[in-house]
Each structure stands twice: as C-alpha cells, then as structure tokens.
Protein backbone atom coordinates (compact mmCIF):
# COMPACT_ATOMS: atom_id res chain seq x y z
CA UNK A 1 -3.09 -4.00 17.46
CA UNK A 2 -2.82 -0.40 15.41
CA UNK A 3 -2.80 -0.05 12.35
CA UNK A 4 -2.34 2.73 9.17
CA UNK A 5 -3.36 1.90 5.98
CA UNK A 6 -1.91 3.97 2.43
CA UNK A 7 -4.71 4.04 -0.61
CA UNK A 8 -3.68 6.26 -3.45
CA UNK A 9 -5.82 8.28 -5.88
CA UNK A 10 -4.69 5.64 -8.55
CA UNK A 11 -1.91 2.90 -9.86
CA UNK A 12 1.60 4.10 -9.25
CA UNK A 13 0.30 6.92 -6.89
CA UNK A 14 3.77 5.88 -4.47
CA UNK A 15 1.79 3.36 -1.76
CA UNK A 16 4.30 0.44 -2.07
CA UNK A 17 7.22 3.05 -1.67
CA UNK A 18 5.49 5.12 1.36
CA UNK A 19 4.42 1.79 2.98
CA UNK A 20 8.50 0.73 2.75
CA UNK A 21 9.50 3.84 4.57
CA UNK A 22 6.84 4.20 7.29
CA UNK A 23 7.94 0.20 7.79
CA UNK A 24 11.34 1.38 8.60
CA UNK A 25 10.32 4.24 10.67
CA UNK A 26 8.37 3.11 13.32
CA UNK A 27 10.38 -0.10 13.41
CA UNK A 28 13.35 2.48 13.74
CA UNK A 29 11.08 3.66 17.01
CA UNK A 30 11.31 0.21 18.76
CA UNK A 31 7.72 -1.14 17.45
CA UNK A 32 7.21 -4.63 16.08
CA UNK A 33 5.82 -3.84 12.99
CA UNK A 34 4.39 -5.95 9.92
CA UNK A 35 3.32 -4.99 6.15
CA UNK A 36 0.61 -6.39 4.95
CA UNK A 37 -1.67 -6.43 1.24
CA UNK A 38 -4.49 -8.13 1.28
CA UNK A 39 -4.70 -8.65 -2.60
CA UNK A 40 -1.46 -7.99 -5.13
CA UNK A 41 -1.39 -8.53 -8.78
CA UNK A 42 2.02 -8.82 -9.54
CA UNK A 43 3.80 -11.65 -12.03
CA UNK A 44 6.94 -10.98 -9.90
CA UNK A 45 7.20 -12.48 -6.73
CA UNK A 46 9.24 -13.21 -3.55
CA UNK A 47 9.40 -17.14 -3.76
CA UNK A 48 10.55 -20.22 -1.50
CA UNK A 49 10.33 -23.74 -1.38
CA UNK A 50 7.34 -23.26 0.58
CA UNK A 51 5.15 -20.17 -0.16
CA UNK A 52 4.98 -16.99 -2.85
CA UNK A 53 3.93 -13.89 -2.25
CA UNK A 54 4.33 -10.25 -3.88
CA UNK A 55 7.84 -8.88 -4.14
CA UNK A 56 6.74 -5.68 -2.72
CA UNK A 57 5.35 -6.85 0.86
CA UNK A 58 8.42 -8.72 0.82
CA UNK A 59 10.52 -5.98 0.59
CA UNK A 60 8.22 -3.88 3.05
CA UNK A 61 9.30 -6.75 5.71
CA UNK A 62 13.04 -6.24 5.22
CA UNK A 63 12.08 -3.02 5.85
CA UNK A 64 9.77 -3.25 9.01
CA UNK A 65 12.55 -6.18 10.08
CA UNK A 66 9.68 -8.71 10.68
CA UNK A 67 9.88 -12.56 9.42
CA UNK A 68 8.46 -12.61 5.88
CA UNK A 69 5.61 -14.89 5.97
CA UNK A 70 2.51 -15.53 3.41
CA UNK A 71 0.62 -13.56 6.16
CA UNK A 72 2.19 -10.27 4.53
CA UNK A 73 0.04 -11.12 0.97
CA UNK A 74 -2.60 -13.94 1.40
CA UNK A 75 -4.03 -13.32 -2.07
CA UNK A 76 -1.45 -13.15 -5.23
CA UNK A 77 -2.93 -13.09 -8.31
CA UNK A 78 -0.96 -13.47 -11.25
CA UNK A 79 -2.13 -11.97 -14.77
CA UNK A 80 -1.95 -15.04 -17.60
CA UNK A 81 -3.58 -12.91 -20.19
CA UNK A 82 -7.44 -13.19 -21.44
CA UNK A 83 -9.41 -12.29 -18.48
CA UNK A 84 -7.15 -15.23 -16.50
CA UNK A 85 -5.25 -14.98 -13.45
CA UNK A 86 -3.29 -17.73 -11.66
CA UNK A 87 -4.45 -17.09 -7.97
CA UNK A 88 -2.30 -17.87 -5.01
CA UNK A 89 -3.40 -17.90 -1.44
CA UNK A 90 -1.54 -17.72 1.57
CA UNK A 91 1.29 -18.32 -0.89
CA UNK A 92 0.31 -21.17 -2.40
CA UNK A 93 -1.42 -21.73 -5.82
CA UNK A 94 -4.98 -22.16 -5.58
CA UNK A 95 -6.32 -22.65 -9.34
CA UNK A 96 -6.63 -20.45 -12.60
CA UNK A 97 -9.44 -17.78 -12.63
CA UNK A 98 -11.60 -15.69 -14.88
CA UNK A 99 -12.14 -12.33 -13.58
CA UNK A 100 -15.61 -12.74 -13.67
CA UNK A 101 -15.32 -16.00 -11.21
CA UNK A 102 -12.89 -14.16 -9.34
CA UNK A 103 -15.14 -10.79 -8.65
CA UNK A 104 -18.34 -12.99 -8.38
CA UNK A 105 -17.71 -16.01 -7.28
CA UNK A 106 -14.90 -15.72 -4.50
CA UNK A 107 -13.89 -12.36 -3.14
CA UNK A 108 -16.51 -11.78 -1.26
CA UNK A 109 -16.50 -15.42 0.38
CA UNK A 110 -13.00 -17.32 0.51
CA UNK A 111 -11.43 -14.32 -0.25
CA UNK A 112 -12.74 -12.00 2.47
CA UNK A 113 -11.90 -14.83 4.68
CA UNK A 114 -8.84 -15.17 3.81
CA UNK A 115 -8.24 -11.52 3.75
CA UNK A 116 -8.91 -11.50 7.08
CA UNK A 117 -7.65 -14.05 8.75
CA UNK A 118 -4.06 -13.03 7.69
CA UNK A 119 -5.00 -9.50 9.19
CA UNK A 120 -6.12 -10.71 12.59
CA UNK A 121 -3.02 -12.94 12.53
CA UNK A 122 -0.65 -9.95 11.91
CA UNK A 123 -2.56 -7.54 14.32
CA UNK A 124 -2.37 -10.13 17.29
CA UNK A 125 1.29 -10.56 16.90
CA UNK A 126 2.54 -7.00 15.79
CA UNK A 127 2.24 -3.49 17.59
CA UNK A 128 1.74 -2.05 14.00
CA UNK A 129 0.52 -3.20 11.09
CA UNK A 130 0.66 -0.96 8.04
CA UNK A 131 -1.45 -1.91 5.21
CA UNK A 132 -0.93 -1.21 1.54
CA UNK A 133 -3.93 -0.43 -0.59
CA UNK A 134 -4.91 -1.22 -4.34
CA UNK A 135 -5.19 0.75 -7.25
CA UNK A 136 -8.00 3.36 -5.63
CA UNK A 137 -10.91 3.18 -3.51
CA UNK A 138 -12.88 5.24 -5.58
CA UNK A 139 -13.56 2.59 -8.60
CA UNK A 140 -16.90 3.27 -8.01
CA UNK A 141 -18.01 -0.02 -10.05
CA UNK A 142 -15.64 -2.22 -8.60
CA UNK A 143 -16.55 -0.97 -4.77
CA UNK A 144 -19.01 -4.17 -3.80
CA UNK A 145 -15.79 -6.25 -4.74
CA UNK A 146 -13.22 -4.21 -3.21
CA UNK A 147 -11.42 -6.30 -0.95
CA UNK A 148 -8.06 -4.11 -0.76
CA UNK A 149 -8.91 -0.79 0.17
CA UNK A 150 -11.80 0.65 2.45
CA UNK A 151 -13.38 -2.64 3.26
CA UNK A 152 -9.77 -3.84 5.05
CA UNK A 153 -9.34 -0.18 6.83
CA UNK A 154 -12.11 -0.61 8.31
CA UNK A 155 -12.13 -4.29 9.38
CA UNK A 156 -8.51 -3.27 10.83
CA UNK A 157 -9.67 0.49 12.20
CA UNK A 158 -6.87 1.66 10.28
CA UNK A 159 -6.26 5.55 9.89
CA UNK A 160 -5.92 6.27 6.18
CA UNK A 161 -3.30 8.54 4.31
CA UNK A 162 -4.39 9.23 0.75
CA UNK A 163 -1.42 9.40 -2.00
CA UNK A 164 -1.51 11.48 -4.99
CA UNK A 165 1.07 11.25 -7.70
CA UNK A 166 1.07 15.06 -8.22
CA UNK A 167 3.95 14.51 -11.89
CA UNK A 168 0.22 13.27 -13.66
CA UNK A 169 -1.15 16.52 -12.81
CA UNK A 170 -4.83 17.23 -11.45
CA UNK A 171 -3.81 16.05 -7.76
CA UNK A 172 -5.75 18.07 -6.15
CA UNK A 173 -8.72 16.89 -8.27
CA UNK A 174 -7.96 13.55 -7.54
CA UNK A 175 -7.57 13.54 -3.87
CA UNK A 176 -10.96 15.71 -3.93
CA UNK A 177 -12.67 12.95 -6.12
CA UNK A 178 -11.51 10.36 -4.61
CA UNK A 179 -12.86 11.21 -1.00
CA UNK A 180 -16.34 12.25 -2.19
CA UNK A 181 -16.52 8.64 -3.71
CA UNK A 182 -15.79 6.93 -1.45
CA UNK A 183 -18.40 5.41 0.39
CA UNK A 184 -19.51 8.16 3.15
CA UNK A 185 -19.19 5.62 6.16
CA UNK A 186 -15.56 5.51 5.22
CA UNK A 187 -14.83 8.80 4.54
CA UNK A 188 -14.05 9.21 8.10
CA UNK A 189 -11.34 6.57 8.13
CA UNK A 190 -8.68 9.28 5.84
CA UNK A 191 -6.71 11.22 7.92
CA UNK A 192 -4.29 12.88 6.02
CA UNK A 193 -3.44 13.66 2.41
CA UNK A 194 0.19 13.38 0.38
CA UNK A 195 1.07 14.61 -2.93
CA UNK A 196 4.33 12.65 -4.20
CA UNK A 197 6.92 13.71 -7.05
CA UNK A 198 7.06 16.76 -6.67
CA UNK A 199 9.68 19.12 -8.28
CA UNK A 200 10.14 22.88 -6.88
CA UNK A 201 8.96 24.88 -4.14
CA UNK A 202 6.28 22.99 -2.19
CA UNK A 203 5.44 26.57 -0.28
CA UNK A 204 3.13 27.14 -3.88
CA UNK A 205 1.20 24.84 -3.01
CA UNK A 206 -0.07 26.27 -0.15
CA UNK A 207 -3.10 27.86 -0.82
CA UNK A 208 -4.58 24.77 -2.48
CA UNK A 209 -3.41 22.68 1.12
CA UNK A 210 -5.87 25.17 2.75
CA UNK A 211 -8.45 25.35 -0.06
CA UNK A 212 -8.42 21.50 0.63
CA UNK A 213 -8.86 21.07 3.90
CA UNK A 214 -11.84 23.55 3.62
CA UNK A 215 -13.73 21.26 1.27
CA UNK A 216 -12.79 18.28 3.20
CA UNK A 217 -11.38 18.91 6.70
CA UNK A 218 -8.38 16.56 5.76
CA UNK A 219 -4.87 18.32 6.37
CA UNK A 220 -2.53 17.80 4.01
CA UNK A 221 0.68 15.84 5.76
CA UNK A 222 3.38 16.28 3.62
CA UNK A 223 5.13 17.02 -0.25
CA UNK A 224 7.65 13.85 -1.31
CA UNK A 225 10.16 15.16 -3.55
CA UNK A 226 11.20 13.42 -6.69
CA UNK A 227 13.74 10.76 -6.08
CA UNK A 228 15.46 7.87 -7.83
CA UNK A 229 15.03 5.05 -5.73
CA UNK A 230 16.71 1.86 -6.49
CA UNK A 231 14.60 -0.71 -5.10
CA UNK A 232 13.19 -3.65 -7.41
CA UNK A 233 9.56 -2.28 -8.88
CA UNK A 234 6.52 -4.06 -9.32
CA UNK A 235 5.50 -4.81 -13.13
CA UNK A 236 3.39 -2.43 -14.54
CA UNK A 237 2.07 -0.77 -17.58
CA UNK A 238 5.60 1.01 -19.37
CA UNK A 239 8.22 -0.31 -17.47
CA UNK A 240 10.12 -2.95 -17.60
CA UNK A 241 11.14 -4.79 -14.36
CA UNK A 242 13.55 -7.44 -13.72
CA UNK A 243 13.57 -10.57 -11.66
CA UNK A 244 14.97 -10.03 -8.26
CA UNK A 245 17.77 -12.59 -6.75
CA UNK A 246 17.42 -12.88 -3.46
CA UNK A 247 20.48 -13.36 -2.19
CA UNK A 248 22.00 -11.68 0.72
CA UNK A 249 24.04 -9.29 -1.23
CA UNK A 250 20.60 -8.23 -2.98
CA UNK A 251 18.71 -8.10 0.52
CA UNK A 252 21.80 -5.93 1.76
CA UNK A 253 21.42 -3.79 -1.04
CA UNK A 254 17.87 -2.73 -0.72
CA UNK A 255 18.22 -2.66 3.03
CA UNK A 256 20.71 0.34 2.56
CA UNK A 257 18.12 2.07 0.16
CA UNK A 258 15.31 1.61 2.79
CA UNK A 259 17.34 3.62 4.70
CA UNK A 260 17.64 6.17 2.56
CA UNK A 261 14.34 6.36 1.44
CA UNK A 262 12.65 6.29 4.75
CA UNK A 263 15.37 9.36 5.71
CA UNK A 264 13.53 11.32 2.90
CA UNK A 265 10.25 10.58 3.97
CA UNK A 266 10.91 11.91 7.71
CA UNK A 267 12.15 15.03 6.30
CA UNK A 268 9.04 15.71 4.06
CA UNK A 269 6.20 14.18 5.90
CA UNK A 270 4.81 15.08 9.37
CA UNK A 271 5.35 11.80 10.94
CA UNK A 272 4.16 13.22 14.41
CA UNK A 273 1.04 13.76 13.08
CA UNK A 274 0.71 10.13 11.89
CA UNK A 275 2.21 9.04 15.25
CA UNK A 276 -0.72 10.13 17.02
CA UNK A 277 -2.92 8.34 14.57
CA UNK A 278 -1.84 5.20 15.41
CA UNK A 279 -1.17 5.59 19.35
C-alpha cells in the first residue's frame, strides 16, 4: 500500500535509472515491490503476443522481481511525427492522436481513469509501489493536463524525491524552481532532493545542501556519481538507442547491471532516510 514516487527537474534528470535501483533495493529487503508510469512516450517498447508497454518499466520489474504486466505502464504513447502519437493503453493500441485531442480531449477523462485504475491495482497487490515521473512537474502550462507527476503522488500518497541532473549545470536553480512551481498543495508531497552525475568531491557542495534546505526545508538525500551503466536507454533527443532482444541471455545481462547499479545507489544515497518515508 506505500508508495515513493521520483520526478526530476527535467528530461534525462536520472528517474528511470533511480527508479531501477530503489526497485532492487527494497525488493533486496524482502518487500513485494512493483514499478509503475502512468504515461511513457517511448517508440521502444517491451512487447508480447499480448500487451506493450515501455521498455523502461519493464526493466524496473526485472529489477523489483515482480511479473511484468501492462499494469506497470497503462498509457504508451508512441511519437509518429506531426503532432501524432499512436496511443496504447493497458498495452494495447487504442487509436492515433493529435496532441491537442490527447491533452483536451482524454487525459483528464479515460486517461485519469486509466491512470488510476492500474495504480490501485498495483497498490492492492504490492507492499511498495515506486512510481516514475515525467519530464517535470513544474511545466507550469502543461500542469491542468499533468497526469504523470503530482496529480499521481498524490492520488497514491507517495513521498517524492526530486532529481537533478547536476552535468547541465544550474541544479540548484532547478530543484529551487521547480518546488516553488509546483502547485503549493503539493509541495508538501517532496521529501528529499538528489543531484545526479556528479564528478569530484561532493563535500563542496555542502554549503549550497544547507543554503537549500533553508529556502525550502527539503534535505538533500544524496550525490550519484557519474557512471556508465549498460542498461538499454529510452529514445531521446541525441542518442541513439537500439532495439532490445529479450531473450534470457539479454534479461540475464541487465539483471547483473541492476545489481550493480543499485550497489552504487546504496553507497551514495541515504536510503534510511527514504525507508522511513515509506514505512
């Protein structure tokens, strides 16, 4: 029935990859635990005979060690180019969109719904869910439609971590900004910043850790070093990203990552603190 959600301060902020590791963490502590993304846009997928969903909450359930299902992602939405998506719910294709039908039209009705249901599903049936986020939650003209973020932490009363990719520079900006956005009846949902990427001496940082919990009264929870990471990306802006075969020898392969990834994470994050959070 708990739940911790990860939002970022943008796009490639680290969510997908700090979502894989807390999955393997607390399942490593003898919970039942289950990823879950309400809404993904991602033209690479984890596909059967019988459902699609994102890549990434697939890998986040090899990780947690939970059953992937189209519970995990109940709202794919494939880019076609020109304003068009092909959407997919519950893992199953649902029709082509315009993203002006898609923000006015459906995600606050069928999508919400959907959105939901999936959540309830996983929270009945899990001791943990943890619950990616998209893009940020401070799109300040995109918050009535927001679906992914604040709107789900809530509905799931989900303690928030806020991610900041701190290689772009102006982190402590962004995590700043991005609170004071956010809605003020939400604000009290983020317990904990993270800066991620970081090369050097995390100890210089210090007096801006303080400076920030002044301003906010959010403690900062931990400084992820740089790392190379070999686990299949999602598609985005500048990279390229191959298919994934999912075969056991693949599934094998990123299982072993997982491992080291999440071993990385425990070292660099106060996980006690995040414990307690979700108790």
């Amino acid at each position: 029935m708990h739940a911790l959600m990860v939002q970022g301060t943008s796009s490639n902020a680290g969510k997908s990859t700090l979502v894989t590791a807390l999955c393997r963490i607390f399942s490593d502590k003898g919970l039942s635990v289950s990823p879950f993304k309400s809404q993904n846009m991602s033209n690479f997928s984890y596909k059967t005979k019988d459902f699609e969903i994102s890549r990434a909450q697939a890998i986040q359930a090899i990780a947690a060690r939970c059953e992937i299902t189209p519970e995990l992602n109940p709202i794919l939405l494939k880019p076609l180019g020109n304003y068009l998506s092909d959407v997919y719910l519950n893992g199953k294709k649902f029709k082509k969109m315009h993203a002006s039908d898609y923000y006015h039209k459906f995600v606050n009705t069928r999508g919400l719904v959907v959105a939901k249901t999936a959540l309830n599903h996983l929270q009945k049936n899990s001791d943990l869910v943890i619950i990616e986020g998209a893009g940020s939650p401070a799109e300040i003209n995109l918050q009535s439609y927001d679906i992914a973020n604040m709107r789900i932490a809530n509905l799931a009363n989900a303690s928030v971590l806020l991610i900041s990719d701190i290689e772009r520079g102006g982190s402590f900006a962004s995590l700043m900004g991005t609170f004071q956005l956010i809605e003020k009846k939400y604000q009290k949902l983020i317990k904990g910043f993270v800066l991620n990427k970081f090369l050097g001496d995390p100890e210089i940082l210090r007096p801006g850790f303080s400076k920030l919990k002044k301003y906010t009264g959010i403690p900062m929870l931990g400084v992820i070093p740089k790392t190379t990471v070999s686990l299949p990306e999602e598609d985005s802006l500048g990279k390229i990203t191959k298919p994934v075969i999912w075969n056991k020898k693949t599934i094998n392969k990123i299982d072993g990552e997982i491992n080291k990834l999440s071993k990385l994470i425990q070292q660099n994050l106060n996980i006690k603190a995040i414990e307690r959070m979700v108790r």
